[in-house]
N, C-alpha and C. Protein backbone atom coordinates (compact mmCIF):
# COMPACT_ATOMS: atom_id res chain seq x y z
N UNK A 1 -34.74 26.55 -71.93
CA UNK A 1 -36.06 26.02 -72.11
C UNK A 1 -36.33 25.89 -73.61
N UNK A 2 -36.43 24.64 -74.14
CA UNK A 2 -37.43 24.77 -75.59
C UNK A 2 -38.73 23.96 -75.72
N UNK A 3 -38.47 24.62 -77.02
CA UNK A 3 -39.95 23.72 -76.77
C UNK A 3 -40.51 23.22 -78.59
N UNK A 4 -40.86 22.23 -78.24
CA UNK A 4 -40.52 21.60 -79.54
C UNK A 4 -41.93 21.41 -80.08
N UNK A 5 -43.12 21.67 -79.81
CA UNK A 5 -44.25 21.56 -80.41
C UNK A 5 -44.91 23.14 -80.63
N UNK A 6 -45.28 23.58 -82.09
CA UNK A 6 -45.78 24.82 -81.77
C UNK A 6 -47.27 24.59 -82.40
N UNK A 7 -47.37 24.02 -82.54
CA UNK A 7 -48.41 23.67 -83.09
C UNK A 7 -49.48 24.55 -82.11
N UNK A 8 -49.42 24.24 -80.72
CA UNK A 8 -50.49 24.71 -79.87
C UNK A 8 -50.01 26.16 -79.46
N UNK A 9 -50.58 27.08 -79.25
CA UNK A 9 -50.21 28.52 -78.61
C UNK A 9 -49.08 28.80 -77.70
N UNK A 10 -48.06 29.24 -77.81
CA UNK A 10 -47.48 29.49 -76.83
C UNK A 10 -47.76 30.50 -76.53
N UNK A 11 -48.11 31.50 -74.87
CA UNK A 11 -48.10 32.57 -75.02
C UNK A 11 -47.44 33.24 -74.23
N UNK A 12 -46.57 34.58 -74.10
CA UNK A 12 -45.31 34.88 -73.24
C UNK A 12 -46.10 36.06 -72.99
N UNK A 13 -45.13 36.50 -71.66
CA UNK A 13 -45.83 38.04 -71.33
C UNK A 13 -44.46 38.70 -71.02
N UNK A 14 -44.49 40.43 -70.66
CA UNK A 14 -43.70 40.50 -70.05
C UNK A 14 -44.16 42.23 -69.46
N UNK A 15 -44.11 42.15 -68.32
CA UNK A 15 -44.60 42.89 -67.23
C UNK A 15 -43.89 43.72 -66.63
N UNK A 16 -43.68 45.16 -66.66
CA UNK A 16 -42.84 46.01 -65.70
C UNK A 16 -43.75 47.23 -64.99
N UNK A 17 -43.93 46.91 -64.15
CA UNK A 17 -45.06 48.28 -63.32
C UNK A 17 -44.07 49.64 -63.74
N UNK A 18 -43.19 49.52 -63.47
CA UNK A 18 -41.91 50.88 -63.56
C UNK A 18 -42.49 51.41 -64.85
N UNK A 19 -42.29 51.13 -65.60
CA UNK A 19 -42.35 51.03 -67.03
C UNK A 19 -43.98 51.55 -67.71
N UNK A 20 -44.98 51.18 -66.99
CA UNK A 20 -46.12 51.11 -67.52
C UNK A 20 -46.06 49.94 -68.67
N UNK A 21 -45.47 49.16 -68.25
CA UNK A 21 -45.38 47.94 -69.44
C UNK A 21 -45.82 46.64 -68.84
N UNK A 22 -47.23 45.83 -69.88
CA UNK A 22 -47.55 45.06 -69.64
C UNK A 22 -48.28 44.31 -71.29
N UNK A 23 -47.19 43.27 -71.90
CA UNK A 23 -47.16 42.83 -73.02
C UNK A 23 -47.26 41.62 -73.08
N UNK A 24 -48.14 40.95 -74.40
CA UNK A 24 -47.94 39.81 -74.40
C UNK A 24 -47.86 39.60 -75.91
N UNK A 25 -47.15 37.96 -76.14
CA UNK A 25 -46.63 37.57 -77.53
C UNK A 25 -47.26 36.19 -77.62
N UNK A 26 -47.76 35.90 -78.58
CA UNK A 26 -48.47 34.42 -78.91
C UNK A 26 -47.46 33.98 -79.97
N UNK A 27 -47.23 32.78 -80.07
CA UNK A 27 -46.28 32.06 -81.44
C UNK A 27 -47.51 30.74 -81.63
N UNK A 28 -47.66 30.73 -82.85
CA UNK A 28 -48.10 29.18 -83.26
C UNK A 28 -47.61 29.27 -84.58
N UNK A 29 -47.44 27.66 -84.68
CA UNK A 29 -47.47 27.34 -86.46
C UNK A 29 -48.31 26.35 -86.79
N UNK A 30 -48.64 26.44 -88.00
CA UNK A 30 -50.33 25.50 -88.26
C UNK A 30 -49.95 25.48 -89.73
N UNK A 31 -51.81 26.05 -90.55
CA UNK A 31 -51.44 25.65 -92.06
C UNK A 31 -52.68 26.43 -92.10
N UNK A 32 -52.62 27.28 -93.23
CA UNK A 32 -53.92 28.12 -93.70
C UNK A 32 -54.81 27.49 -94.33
N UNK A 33 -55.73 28.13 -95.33
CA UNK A 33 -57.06 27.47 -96.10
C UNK A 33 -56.11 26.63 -96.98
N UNK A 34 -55.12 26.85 -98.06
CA UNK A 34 -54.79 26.14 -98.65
C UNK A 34 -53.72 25.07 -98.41
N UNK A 35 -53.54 24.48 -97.06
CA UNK A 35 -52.44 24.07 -96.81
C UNK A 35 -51.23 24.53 -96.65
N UNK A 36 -50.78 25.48 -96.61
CA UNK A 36 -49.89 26.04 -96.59
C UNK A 36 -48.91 26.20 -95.37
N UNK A 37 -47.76 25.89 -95.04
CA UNK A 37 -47.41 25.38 -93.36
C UNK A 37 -47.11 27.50 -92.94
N UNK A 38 -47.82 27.63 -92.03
CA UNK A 38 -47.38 29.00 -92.03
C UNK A 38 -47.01 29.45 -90.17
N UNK A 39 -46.66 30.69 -89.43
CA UNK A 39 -46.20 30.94 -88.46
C UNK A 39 -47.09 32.07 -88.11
N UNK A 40 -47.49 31.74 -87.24
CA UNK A 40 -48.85 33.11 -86.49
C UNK A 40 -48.17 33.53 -85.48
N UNK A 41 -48.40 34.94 -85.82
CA UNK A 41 -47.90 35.81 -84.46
C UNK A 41 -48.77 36.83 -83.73
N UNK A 42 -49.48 36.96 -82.47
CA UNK A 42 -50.32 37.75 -81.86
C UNK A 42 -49.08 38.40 -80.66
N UNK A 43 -49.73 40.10 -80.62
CA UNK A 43 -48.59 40.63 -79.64
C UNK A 43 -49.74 41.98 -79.32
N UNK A 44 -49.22 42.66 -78.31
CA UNK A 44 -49.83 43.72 -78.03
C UNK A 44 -49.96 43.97 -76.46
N UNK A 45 -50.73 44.67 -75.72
CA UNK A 45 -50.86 45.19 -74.58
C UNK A 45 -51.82 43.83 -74.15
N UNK A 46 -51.54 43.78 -72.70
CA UNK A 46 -52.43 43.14 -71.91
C UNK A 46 -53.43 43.13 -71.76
N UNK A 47 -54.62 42.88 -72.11
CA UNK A 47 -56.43 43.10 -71.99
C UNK A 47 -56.76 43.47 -73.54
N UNK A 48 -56.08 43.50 -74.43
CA UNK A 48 -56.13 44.10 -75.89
C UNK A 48 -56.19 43.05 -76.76
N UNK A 49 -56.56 43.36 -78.34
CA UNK A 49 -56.76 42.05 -78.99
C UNK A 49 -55.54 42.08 -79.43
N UNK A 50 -54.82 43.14 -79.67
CA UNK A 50 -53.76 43.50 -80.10
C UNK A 50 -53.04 42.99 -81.45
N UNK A 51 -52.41 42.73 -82.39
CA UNK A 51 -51.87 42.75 -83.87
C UNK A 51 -51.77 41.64 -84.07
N UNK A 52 -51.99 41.18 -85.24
CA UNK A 52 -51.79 39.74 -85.71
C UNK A 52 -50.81 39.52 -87.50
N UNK A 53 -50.00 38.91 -87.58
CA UNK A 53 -49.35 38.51 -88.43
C UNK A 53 -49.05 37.07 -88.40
N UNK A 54 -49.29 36.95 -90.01
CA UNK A 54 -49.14 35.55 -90.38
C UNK A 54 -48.16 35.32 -91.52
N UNK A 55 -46.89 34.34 -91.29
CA UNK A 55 -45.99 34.07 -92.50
C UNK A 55 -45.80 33.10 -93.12
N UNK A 56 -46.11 33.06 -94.38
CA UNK A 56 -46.19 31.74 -95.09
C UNK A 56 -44.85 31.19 -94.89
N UNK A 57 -45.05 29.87 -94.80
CA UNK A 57 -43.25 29.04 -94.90
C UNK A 57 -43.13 28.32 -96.11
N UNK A 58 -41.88 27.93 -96.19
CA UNK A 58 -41.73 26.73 -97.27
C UNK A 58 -41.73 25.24 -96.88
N UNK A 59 -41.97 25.37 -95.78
CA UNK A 59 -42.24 23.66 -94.82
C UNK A 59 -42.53 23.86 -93.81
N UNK A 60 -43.10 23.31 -93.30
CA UNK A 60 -43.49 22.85 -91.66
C UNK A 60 -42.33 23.09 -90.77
N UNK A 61 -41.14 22.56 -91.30
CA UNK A 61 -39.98 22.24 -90.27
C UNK A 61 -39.54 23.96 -90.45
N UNK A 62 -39.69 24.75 -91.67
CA UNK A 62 -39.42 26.39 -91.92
C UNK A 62 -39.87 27.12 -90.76
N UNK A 63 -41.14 26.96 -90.66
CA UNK A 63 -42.12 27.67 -90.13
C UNK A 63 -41.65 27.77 -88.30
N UNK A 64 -41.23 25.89 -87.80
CA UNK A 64 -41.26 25.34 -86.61
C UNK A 64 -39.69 26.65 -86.12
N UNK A 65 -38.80 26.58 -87.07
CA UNK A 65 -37.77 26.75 -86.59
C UNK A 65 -37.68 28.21 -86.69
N UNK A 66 -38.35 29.07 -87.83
CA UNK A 66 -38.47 30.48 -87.39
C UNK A 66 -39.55 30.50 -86.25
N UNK A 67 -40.09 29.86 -85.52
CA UNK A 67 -41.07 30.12 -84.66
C UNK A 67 -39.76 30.05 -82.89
N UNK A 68 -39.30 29.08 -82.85
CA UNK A 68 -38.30 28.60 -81.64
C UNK A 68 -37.05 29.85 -82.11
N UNK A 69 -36.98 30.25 -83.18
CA UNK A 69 -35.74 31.47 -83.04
C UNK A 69 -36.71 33.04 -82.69
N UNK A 70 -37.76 33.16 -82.42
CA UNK A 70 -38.70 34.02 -82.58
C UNK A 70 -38.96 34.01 -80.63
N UNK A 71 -39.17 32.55 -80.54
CA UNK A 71 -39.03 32.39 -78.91
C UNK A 71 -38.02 33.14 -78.23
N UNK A 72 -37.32 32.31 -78.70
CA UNK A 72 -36.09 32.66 -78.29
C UNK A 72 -35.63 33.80 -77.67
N UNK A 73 -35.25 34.74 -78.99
CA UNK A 73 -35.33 36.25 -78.86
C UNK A 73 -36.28 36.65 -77.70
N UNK A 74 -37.72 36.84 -78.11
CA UNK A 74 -38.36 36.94 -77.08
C UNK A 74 -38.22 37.17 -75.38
N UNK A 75 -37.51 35.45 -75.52
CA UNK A 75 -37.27 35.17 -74.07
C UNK A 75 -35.78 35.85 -73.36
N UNK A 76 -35.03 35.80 -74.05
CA UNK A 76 -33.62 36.81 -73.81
C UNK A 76 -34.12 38.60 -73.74
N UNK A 77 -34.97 38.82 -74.29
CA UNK A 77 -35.77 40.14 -73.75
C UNK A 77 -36.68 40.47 -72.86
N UNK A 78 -36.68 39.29 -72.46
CA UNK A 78 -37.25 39.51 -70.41
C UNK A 78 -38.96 38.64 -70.60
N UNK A 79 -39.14 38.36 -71.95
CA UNK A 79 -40.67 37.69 -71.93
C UNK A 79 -40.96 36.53 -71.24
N UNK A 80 -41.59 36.06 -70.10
CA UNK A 80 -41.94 34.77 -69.26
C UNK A 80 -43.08 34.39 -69.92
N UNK A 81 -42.55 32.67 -69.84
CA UNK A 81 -44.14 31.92 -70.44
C UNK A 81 -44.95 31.91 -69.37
N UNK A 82 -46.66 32.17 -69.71
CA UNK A 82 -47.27 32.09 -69.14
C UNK A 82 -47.91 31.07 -68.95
């Protein structure tokens, strides 16, 4: 599965009752106050506002492609898009 626009939210979860585990991961890439092409990341527990990080890039296409290797990973660790 890829996915080639991040512009809009992607958001993944990943759920194990066994576990007491119930997580979710947001990816976008956009551009801050000054233009800047950057990669947003929201993660944390289910019902929570949970952590936010933002990484400046050196291009748009920087940002796009650490965002789809970020998926990625993700998704090889059991995360389903929601």
């Amino acid at each position: 599965m890829t996915y080639q626009d991040l512009t809009k939210p992607i958001l993944i979860s990943r759920v194990d009752t066994a576990r007491n585990m119930a997580r979710f991961y947001e990816i976008e890439v956009g551009y801050d106050l000054f233009c800047n092409p950057v990669l947003i990341r929201r993660w944390g527990r289910i019902g929570t506002n949970g952590q936010m990080k933002i990484d400046v890039a050196a291009s748009l296409n920087e940002a796009e492609e650490a965002g789809r290797s970020l998926l990625a990973r993700k998704l090889g660790r059991g995360y389903l898009v929601r």
